[in-house]
C-alpha atoms as a PDB file:
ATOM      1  CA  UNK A   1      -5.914   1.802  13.293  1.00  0.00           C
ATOM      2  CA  UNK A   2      -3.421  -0.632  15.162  1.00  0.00           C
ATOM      3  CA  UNK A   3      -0.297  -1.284  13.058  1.00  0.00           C
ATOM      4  CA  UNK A   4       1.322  -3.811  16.492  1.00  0.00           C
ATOM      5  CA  UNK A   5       2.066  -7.114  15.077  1.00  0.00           C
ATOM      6  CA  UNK A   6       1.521  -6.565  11.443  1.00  0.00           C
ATOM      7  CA  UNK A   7       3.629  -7.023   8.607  1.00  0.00           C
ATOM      8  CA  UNK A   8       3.459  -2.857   8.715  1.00  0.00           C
ATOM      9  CA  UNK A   9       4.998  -2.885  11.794  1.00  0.00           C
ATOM     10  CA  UNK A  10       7.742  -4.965  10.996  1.00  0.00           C
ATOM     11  CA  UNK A  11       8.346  -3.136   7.794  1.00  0.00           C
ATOM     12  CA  UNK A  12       8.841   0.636   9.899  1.00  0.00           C
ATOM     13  CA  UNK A  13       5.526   1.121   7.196  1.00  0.00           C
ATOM     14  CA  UNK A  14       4.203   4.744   8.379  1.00  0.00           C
ATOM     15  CA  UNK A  15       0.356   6.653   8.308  1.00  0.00           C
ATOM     16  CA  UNK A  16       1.239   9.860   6.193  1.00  0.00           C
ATOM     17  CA  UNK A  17      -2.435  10.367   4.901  1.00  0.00           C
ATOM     18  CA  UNK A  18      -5.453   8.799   5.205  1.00  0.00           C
ATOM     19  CA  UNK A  19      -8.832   9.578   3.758  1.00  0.00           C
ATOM     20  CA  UNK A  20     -11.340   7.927   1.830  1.00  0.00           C
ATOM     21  CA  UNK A  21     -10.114   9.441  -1.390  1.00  0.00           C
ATOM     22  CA  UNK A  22      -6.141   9.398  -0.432  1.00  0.00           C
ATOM     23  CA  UNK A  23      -4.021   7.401   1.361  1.00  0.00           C
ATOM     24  CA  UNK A  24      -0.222   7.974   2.063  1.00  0.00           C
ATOM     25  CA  UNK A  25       2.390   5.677   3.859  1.00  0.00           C
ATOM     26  CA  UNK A  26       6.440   5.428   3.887  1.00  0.00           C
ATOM     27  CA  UNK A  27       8.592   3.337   4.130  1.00  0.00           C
ATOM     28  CA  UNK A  28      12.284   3.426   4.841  1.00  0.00           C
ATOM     29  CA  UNK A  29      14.509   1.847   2.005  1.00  0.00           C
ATOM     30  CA  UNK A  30      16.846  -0.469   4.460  1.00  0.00           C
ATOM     31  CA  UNK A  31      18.050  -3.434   5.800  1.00  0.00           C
ATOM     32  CA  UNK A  32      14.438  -4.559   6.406  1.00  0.00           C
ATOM     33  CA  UNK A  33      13.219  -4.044   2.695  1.00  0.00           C
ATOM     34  CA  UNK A  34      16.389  -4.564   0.813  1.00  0.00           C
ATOM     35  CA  UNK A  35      16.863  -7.633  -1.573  1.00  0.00           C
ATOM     36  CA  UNK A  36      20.200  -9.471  -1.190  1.00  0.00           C
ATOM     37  CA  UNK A  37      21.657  -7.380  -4.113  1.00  0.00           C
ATOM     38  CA  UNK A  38      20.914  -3.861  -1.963  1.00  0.00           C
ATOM     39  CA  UNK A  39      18.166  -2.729  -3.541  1.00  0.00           C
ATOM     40  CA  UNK A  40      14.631  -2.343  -2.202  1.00  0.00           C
ATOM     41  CA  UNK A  41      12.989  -5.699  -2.659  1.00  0.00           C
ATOM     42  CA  UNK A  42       9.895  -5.841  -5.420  1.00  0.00           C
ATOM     43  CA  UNK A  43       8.136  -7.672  -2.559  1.00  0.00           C
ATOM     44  CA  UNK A  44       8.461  -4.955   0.205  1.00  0.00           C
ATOM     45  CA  UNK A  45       6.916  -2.479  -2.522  1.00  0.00           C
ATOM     46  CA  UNK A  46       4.176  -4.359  -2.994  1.00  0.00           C
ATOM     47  CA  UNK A  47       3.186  -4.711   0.506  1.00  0.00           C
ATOM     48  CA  UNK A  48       3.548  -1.322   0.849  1.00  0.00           C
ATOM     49  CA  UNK A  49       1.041  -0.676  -2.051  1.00  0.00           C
ATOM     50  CA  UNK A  50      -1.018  -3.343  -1.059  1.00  0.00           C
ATOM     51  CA  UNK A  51      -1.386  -2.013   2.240  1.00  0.00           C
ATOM     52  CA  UNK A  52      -2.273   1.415   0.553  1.00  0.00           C
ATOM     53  CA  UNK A  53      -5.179   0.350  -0.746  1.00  0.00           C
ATOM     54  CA  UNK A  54      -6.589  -2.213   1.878  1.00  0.00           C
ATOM     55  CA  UNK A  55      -6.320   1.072   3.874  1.00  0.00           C
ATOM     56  CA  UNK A  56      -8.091   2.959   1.794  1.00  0.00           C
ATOM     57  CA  UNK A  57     -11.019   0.482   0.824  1.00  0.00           C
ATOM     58  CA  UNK A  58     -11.280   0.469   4.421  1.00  0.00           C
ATOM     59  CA  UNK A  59     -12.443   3.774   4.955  1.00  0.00           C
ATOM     60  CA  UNK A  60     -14.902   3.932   2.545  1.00  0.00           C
ATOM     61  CA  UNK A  61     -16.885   0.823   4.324  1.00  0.00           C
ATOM     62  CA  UNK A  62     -18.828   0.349   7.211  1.00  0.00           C
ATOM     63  CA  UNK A  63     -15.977  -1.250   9.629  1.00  0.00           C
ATOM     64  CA  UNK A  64     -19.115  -2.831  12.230  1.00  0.00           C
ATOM     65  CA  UNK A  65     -20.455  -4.546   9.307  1.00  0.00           C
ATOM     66  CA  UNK A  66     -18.209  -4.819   6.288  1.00  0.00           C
ATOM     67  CA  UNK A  67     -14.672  -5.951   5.878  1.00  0.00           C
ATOM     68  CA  UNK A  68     -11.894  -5.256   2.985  1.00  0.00           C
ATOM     69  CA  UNK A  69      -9.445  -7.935   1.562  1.00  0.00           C
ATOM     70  CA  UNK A  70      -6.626  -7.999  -1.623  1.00  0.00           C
ATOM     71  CA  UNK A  71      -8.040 -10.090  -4.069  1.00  0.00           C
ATOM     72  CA  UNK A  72      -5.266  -9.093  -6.999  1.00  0.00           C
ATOM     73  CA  UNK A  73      -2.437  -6.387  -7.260  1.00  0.00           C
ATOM     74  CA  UNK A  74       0.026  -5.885  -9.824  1.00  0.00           C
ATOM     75  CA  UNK A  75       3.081  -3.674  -9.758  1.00  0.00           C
ATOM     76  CA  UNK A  76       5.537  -2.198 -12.161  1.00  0.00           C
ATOM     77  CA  UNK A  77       8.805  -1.777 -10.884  1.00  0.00           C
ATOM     78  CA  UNK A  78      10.340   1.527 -12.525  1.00  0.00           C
ATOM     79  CA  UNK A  79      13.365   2.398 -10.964  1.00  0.00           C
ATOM     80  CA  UNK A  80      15.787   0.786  -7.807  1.00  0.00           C
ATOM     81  CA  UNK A  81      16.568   2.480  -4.668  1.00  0.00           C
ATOM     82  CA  UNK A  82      18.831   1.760  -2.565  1.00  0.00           C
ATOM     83  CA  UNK A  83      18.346   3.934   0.886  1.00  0.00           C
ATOM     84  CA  UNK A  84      15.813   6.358   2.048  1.00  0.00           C
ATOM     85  CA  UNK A  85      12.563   6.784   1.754  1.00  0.00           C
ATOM     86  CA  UNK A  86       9.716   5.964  -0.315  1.00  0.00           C
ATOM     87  CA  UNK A  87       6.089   6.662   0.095  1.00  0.00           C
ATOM     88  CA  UNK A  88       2.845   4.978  -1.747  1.00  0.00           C
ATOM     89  CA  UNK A  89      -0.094   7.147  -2.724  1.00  0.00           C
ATOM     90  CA  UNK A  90      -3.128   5.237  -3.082  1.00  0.00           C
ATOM     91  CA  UNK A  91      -6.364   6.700  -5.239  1.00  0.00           C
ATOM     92  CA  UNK A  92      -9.713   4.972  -5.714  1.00  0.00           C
ATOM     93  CA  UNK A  93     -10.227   4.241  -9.254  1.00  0.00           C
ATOM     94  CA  UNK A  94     -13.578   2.307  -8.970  1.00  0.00           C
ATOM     95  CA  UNK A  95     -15.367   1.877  -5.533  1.00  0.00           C
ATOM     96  CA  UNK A  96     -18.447  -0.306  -5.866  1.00  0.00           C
ATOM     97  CA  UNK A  97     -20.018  -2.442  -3.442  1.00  0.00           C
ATOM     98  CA  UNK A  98     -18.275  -5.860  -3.726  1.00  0.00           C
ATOM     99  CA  UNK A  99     -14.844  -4.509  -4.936  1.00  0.00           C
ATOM    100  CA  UNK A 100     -13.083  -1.845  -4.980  1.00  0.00           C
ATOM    101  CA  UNK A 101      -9.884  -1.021  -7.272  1.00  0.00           C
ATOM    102  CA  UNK A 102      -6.942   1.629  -6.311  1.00  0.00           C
ATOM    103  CA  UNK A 103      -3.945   2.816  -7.813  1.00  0.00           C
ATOM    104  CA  UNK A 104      -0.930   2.929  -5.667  1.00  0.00           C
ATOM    105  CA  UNK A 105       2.312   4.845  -7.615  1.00  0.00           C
ATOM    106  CA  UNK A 106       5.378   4.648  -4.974  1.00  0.00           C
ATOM    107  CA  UNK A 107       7.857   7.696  -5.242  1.00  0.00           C
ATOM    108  CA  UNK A 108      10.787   8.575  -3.355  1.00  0.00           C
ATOM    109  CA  UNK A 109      11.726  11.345  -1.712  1.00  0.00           C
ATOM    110  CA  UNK A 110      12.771  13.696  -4.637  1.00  0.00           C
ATOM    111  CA  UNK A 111       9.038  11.950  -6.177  1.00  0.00           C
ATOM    112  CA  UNK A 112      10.911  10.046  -8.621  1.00  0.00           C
ATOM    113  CA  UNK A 113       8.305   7.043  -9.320  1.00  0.00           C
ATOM    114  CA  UNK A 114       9.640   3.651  -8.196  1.00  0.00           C
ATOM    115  CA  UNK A 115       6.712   1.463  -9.037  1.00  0.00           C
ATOM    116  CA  UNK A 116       2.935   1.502  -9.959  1.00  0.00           C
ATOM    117  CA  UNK A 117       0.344  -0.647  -9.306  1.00  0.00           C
ATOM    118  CA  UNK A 118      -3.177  -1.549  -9.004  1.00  0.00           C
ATOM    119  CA  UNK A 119      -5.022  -3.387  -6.551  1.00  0.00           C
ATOM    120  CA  UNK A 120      -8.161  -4.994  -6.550  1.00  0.00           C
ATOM    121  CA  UNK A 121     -10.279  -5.398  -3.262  1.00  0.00           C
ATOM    122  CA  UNK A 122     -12.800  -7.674  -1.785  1.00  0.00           C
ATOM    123  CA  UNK A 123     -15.461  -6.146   0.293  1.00  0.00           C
ATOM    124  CA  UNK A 124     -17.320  -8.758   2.317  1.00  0.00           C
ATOM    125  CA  UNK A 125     -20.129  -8.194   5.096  1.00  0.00           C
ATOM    126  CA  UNK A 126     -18.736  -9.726   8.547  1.00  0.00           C
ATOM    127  CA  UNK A 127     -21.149 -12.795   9.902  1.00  0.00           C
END
């Protein structure tokens, strides 16, 4: 999977795990993610999770003939962080054929949860 000149990228958003029923990334809790008041930005958590779970809907398709897309997500925002790491962990709750649905929960690095959320996918066939 090529992360160049993706929103992962620019985010330092890191491949911890992947599998069709798991999928892991981290990101760093920094200048890049931060919110003007210091803390990691609600936003840069939910394209973490988001990501998660696009990832993982992914990998249980056929990539030649099928795509995945976020239709929805939600996230609960638990606890701030200021610096460090956090990582998503992304679980299938329902995988059918035209959407898919994961649940991301974002810990730190002591796996103190920082958010949760669900997202809702889109599988297409490609034309």
């Amino acid at each position: 999977m090529n992360l160049e000149n993706t929103i992962l990228e620019t985010l330092d958003i890191k491949i911890v795990d992947l599998n069709p029923e798991r999928v892991v990334l981290s990101m760093p809790v920094g200048p890049k993610t931060r919110q003007p008041m210091g803390l990691l930005h609600g936003g840069a958590s939910v394209v973490l999770a988001e990501s998660a779970a696009s990832i993982g809907a992914y990998l249980n398709v056929d990539p030649e003939t099928q795509t995945a897309f976020g239709i929805e997500i939600n996230a609960n925002h638990l606890s701030s962080k200021k610096s460090g790491i956090v990582k998503a962990i992304a679980t299938p709750i329902h995988r059918g054929k035209s959407t898919m649905v994961w649940q991301i929960e974002i810990v730190d690095e002591h796996d103190k949860k920082i958010c949760i959320s669900r997202c809702t996918i889109g599988i297409i066939t490609k034309k």
